[in-house]
PDB file of N, CA and C in Angstrom:
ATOM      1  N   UNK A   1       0.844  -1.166   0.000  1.00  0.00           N
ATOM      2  CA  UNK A   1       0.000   0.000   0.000  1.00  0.00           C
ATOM      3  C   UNK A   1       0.895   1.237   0.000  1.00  0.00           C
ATOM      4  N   UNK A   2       0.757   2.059  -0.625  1.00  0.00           N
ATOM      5  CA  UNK A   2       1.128   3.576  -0.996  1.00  0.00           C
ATOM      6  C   UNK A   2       0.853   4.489   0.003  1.00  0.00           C
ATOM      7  N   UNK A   3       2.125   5.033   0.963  1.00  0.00           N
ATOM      8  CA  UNK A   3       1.988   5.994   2.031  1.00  0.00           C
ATOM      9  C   UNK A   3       1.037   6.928   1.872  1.00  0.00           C
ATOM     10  N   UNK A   4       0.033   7.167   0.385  1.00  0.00           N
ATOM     11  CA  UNK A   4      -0.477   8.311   0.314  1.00  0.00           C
ATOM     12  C   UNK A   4      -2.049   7.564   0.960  1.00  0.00           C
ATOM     13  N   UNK A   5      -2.073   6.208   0.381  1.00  0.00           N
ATOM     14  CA  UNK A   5      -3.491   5.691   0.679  1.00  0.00           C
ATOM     15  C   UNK A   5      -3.281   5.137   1.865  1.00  0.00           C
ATOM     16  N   UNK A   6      -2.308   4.805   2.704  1.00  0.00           N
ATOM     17  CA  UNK A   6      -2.654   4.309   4.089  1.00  0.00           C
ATOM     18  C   UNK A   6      -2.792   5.615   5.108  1.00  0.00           C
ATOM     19  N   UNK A   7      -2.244   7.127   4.329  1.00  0.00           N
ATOM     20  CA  UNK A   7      -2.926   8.459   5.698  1.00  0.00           C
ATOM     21  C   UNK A   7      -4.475   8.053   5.282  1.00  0.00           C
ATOM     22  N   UNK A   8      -5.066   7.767   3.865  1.00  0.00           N
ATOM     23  CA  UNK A   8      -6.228   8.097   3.590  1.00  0.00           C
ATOM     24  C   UNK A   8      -7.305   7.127   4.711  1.00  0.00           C
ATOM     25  N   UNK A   9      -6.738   6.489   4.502  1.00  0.00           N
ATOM     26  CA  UNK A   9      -7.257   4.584   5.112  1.00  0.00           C
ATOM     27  C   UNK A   9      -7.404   4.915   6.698  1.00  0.00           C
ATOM     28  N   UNK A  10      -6.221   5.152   7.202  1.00  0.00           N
ATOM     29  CA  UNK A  10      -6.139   6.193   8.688  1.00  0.00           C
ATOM     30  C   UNK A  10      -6.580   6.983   9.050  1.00  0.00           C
ATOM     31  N   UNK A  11      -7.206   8.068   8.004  1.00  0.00           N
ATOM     32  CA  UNK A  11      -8.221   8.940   8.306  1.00  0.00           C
ATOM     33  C   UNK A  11      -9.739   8.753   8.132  1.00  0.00           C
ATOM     34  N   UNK A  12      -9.585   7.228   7.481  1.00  0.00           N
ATOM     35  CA  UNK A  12     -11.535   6.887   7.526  1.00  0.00           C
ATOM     36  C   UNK A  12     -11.687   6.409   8.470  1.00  0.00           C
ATOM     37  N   UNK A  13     -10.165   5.306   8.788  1.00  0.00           N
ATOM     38  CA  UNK A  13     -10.404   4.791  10.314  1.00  0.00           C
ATOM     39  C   UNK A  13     -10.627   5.490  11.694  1.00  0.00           C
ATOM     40  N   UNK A  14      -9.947   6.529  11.390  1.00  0.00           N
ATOM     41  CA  UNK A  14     -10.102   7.398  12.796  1.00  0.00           C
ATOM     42  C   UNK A  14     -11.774   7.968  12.722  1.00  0.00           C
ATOM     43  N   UNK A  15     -12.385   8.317  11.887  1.00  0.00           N
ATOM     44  CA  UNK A  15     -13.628   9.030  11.583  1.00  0.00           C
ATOM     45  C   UNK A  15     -14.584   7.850  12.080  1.00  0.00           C
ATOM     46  N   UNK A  16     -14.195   6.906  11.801  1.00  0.00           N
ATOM     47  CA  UNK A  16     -15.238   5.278  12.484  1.00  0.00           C
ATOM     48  C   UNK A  16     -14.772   5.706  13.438  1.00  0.00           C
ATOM     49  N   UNK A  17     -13.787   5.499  14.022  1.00  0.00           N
ATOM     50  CA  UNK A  17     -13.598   4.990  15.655  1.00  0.00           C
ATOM     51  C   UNK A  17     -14.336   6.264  16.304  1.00  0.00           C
ATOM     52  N   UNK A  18     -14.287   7.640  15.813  1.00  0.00           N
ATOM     53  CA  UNK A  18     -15.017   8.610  16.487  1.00  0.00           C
ATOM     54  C   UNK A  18     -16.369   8.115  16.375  1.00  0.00           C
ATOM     55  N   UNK A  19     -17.016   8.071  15.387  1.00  0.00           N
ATOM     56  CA  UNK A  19     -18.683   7.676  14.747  1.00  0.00           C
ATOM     57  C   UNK A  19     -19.271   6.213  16.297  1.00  0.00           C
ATOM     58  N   UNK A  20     -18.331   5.141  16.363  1.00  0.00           N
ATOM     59  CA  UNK A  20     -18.576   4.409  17.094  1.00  0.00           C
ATOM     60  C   UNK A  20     -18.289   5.384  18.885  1.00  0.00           C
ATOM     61  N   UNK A  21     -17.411   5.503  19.463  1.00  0.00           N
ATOM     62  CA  UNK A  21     -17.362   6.476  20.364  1.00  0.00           C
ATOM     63  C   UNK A  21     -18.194   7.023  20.848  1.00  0.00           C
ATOM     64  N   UNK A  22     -19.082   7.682  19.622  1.00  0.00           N
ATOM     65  CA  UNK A  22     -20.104   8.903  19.762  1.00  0.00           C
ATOM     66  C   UNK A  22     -20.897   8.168  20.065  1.00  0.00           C
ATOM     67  N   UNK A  23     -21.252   6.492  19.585  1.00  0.00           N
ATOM     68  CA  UNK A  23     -22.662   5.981  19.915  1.00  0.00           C
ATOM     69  C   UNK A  23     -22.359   5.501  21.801  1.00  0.00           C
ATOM     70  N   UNK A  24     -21.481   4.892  21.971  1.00  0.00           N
ATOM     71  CA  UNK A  24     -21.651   5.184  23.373  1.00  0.00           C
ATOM     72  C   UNK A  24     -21.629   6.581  24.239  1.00  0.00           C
ATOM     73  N   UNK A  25     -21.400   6.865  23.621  1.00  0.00           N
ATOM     74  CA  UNK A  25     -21.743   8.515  24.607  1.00  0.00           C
ATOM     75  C   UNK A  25     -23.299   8.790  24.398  1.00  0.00           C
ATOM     76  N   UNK A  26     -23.716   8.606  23.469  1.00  0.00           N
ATOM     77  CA  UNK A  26     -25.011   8.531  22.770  1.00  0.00           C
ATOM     78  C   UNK A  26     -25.934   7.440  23.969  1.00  0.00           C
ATOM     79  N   UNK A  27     -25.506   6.416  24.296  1.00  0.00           N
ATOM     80  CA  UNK A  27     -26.008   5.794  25.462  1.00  0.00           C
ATOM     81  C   UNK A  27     -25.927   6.183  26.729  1.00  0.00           C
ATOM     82  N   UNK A  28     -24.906   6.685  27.073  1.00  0.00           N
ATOM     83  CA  UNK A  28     -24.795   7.222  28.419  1.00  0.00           C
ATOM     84  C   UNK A  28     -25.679   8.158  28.263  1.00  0.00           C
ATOM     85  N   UNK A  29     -25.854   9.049  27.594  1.00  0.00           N
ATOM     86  CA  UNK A  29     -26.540  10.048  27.709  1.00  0.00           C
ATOM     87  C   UNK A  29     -27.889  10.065  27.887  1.00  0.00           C
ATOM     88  N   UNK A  30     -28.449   8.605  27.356  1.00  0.00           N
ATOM     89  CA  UNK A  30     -29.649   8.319  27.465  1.00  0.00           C
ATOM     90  C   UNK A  30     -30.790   9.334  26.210  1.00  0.00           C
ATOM     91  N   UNK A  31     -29.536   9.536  25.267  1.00  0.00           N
ATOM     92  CA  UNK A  31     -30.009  10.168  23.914  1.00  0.00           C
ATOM     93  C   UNK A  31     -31.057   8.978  23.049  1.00  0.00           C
ATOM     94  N   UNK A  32     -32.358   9.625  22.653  1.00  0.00           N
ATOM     95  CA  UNK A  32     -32.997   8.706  21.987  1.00  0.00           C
ATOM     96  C   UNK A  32     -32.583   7.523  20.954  1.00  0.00           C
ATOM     97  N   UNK A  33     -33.286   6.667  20.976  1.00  0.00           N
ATOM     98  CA  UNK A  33     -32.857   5.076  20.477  1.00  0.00           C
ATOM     99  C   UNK A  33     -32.399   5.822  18.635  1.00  0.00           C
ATOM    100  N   UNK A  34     -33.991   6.525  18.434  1.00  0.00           N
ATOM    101  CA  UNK A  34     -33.681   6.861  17.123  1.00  0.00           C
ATOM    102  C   UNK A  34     -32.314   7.331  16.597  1.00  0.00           C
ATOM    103  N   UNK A  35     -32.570   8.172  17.565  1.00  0.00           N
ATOM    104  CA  UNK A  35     -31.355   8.786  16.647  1.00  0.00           C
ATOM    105  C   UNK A  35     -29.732   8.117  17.092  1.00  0.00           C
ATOM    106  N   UNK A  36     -29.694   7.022  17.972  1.00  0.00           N
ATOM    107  CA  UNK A  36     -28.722   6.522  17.993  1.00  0.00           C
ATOM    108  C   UNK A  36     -28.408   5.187  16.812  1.00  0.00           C
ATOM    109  N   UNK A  37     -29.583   4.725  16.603  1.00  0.00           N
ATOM    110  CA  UNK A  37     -29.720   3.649  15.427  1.00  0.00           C
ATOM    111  C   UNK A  37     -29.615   4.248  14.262  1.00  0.00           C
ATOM    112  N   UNK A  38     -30.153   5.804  14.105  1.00  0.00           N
ATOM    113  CA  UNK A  38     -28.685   6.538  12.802  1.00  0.00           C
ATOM    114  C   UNK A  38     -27.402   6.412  12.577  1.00  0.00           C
ATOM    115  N   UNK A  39     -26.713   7.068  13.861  1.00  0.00           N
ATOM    116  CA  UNK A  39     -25.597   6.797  13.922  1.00  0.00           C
ATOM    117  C   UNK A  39     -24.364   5.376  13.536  1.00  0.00           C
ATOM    118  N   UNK A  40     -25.466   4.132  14.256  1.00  0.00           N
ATOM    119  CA  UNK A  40     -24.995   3.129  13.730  1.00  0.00           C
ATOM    120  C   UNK A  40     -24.917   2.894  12.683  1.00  0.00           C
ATOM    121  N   UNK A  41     -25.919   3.273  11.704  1.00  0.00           N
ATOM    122  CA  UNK A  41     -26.060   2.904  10.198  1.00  0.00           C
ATOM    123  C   UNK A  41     -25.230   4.018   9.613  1.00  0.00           C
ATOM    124  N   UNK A  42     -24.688   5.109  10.189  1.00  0.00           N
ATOM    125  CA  UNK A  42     -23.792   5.924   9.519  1.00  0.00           C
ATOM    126  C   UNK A  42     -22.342   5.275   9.900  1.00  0.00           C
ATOM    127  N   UNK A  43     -22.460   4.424  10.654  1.00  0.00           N
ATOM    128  CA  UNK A  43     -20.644   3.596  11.134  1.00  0.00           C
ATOM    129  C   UNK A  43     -20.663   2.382  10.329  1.00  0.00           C
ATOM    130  N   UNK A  44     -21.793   1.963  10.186  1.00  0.00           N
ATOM    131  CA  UNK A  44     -22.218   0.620   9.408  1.00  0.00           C
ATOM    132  C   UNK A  44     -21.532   1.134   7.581  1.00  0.00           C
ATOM    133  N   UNK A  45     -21.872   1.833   7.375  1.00  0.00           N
ATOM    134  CA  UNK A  45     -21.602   2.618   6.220  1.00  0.00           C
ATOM    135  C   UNK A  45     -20.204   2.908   5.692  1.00  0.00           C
ATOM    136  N   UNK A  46     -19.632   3.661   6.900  1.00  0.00           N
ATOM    137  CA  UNK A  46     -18.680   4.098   6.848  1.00  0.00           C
ATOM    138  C   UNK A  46     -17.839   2.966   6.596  1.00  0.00           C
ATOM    139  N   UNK A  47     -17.812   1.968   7.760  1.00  0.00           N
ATOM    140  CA  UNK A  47     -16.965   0.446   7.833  1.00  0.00           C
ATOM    141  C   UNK A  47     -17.005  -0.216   6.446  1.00  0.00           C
ATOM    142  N   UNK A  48     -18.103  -0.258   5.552  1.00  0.00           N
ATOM    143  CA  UNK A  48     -18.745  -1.137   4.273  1.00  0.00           C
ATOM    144  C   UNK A  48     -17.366  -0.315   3.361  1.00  0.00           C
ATOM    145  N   UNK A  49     -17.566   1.276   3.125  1.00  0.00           N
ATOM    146  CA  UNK A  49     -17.093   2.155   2.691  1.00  0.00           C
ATOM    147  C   UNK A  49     -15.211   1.854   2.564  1.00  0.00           C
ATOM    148  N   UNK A  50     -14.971   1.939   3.735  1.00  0.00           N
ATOM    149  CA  UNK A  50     -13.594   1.203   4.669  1.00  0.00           C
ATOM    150  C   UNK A  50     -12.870   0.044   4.195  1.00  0.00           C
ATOM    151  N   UNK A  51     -13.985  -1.398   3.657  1.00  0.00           N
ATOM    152  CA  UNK A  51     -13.699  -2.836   3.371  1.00  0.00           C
ATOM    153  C   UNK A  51     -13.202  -2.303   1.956  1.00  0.00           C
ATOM    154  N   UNK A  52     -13.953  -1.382   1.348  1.00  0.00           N
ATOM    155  CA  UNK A  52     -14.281  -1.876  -0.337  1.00  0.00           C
ATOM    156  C   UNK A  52     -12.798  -0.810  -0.584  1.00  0.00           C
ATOM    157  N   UNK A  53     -12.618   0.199   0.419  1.00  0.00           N
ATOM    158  CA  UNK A  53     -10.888   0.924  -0.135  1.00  0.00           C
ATOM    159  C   UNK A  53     -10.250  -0.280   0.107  1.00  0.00           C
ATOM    160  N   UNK A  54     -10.319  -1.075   0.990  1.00  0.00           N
ATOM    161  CA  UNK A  54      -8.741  -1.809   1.121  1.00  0.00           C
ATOM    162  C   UNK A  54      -8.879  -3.152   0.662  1.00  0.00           C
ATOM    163  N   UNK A  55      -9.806  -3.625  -0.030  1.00  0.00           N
ATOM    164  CA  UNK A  55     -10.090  -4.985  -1.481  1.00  0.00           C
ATOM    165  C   UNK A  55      -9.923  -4.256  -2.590  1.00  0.00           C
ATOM    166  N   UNK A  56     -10.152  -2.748  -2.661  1.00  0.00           N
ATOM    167  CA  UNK A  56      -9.353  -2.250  -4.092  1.00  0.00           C
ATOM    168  C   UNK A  56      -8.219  -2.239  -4.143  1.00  0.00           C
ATOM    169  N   UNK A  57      -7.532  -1.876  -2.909  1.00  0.00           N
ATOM    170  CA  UNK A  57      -5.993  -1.432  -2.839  1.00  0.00           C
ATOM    171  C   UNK A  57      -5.389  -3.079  -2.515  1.00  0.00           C
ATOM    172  N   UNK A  58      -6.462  -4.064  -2.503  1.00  0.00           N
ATOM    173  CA  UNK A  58      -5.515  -5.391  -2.476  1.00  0.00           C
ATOM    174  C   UNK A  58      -5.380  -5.986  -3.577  1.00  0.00           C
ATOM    175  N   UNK A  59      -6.895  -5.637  -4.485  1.00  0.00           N
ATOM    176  CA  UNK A  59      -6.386  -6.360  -5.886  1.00  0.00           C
ATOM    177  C   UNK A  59      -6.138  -5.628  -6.805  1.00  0.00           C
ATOM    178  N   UNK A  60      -5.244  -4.358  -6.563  1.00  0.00           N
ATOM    179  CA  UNK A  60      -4.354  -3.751  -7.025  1.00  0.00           C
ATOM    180  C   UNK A  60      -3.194  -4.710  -7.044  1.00  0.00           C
ATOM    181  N   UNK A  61      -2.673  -5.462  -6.410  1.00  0.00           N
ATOM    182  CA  UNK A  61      -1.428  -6.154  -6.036  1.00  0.00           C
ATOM    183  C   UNK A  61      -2.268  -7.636  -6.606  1.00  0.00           C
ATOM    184  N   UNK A  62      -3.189  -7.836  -6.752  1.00  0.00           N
ATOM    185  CA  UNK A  62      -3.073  -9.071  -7.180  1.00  0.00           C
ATOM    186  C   UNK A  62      -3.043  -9.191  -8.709  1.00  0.00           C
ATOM    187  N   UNK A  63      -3.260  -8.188  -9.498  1.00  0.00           N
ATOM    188  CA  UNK A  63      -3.121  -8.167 -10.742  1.00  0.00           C
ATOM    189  C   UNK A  63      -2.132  -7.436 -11.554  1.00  0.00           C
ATOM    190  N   UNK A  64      -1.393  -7.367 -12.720  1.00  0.00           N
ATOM    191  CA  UNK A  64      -0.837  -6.934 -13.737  1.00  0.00           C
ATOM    192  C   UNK A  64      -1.467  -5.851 -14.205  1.00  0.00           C
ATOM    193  N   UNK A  65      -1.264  -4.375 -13.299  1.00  0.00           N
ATOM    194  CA  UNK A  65      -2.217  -3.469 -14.371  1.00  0.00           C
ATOM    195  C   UNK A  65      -1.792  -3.002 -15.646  1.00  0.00           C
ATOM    196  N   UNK A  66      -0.503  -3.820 -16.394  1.00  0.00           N
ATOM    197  CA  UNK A  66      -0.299  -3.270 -17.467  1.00  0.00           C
ATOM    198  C   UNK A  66      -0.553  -4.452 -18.357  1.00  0.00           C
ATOM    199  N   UNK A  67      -1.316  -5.360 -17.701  1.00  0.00           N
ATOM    200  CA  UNK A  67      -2.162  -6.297 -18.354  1.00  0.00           C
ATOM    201  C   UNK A  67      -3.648  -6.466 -18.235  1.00  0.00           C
ATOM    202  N   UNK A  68      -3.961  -5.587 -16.926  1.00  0.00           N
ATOM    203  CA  UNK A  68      -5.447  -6.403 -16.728  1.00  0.00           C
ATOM    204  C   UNK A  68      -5.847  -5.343 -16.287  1.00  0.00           C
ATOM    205  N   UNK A  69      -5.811  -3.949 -16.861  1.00  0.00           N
ATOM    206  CA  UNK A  69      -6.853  -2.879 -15.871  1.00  0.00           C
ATOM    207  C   UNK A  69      -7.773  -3.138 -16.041  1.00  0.00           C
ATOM    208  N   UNK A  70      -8.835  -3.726 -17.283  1.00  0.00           N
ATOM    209  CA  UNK A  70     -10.401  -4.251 -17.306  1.00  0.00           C
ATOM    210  C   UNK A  70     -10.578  -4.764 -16.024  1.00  0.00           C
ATOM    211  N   UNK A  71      -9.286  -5.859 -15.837  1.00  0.00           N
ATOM    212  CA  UNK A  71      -9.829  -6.846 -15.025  1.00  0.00           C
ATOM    213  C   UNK A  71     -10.051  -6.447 -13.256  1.00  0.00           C
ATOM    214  N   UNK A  72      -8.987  -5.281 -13.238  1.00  0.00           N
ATOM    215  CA  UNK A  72      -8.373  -4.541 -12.063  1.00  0.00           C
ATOM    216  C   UNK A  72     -10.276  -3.928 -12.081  1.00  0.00           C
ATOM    217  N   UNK A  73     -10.498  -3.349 -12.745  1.00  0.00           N
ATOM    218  CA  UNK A  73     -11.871  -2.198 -12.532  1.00  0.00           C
ATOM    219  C   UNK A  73     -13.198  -3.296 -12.369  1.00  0.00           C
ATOM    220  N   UNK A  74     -13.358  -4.191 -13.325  1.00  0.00           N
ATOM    221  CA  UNK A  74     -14.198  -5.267 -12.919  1.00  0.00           C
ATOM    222  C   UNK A  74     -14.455  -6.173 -11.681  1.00  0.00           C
ATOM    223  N   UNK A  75     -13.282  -6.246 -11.010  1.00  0.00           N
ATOM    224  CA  UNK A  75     -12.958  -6.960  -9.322  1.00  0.00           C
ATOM    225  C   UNK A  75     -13.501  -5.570  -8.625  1.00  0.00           C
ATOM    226  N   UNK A  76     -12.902  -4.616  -8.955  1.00  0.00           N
ATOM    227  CA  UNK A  76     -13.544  -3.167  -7.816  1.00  0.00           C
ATOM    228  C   UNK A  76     -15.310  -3.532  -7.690  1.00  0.00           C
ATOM    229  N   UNK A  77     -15.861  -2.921  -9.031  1.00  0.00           N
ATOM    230  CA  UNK A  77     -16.924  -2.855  -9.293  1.00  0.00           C
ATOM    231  C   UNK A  77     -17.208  -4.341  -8.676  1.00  0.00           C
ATOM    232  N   UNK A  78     -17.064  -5.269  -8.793  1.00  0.00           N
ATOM    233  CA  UNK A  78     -17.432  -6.482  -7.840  1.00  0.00           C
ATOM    234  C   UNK A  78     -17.590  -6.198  -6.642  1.00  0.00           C
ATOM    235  N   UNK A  79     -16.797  -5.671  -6.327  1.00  0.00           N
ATOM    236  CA  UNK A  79     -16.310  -5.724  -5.022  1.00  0.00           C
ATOM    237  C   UNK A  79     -17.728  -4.415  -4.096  1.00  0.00           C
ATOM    238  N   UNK A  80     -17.328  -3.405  -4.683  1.00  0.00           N
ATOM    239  CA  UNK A  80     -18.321  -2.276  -4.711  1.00  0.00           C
ATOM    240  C   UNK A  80     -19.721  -2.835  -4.732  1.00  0.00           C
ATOM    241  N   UNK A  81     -20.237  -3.406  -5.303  1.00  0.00           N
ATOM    242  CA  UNK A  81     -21.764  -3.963  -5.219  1.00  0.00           C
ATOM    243  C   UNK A  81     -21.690  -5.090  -4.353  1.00  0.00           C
ATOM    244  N   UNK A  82     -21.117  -5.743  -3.579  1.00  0.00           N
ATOM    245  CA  UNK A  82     -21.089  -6.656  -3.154  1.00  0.00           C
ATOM    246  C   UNK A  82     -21.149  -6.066  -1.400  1.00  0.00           C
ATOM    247  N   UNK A  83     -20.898  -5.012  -1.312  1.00  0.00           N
ATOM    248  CA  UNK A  83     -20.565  -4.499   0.281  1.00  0.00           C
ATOM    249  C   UNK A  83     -22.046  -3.841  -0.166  1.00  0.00           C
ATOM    250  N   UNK A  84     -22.529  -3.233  -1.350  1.00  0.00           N
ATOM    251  CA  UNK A  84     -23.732  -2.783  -1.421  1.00  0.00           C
ATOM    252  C   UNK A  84     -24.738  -3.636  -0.810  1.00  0.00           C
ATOM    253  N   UNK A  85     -24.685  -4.804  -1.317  1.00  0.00           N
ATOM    254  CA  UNK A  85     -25.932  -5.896  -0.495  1.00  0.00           C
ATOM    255  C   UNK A  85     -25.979  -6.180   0.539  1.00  0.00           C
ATOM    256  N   UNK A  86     -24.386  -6.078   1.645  1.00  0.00           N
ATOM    257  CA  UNK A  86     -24.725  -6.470   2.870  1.00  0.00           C
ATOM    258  C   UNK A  86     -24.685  -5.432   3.845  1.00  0.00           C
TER     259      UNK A  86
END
């Protein structure tokens, strides 16, 4: 991985770990369910968001991109709809 994409990777991670954080404070506080079951689905998101940078940036390395960028963009796009469904 490329020092430029692991600050990037480090800075989505830190933005989860705050997003999760916030939902327990969000409990202590005894802040409504609703709007704490946002929050989750905005960490839920974020994390999905999180998987699909670092299965791009892995099958970057598993392929020849001066042979297979089709194939390089076709695994993303796999990859991308596939965190979509769950």
């Amino acid at each position: 991985m490329q020092n430029n994409d692991c600050i990037e990777i480090k800075k989505q991670y830190n933005r989860i770990n705050g997003q999760v954080n916030a939902i327990g404070k969000m409990i202590d506080e005894g802040r409504d369910y609703l709007d704490i079951i946002q929050q989750i689905s905005a960490a839920r998101n974020a994390l999905s968001s999180l998987g699909i940078e670092l299965l791009k940036e892995e099958s970057n390395k598993c392929f020849d991109k001066s042979k297979s960028e089709d194939k390089i963009k076709r695994f993303e796009e796999l990859v991308t709809r596939f965190f979509k469904l769950t």
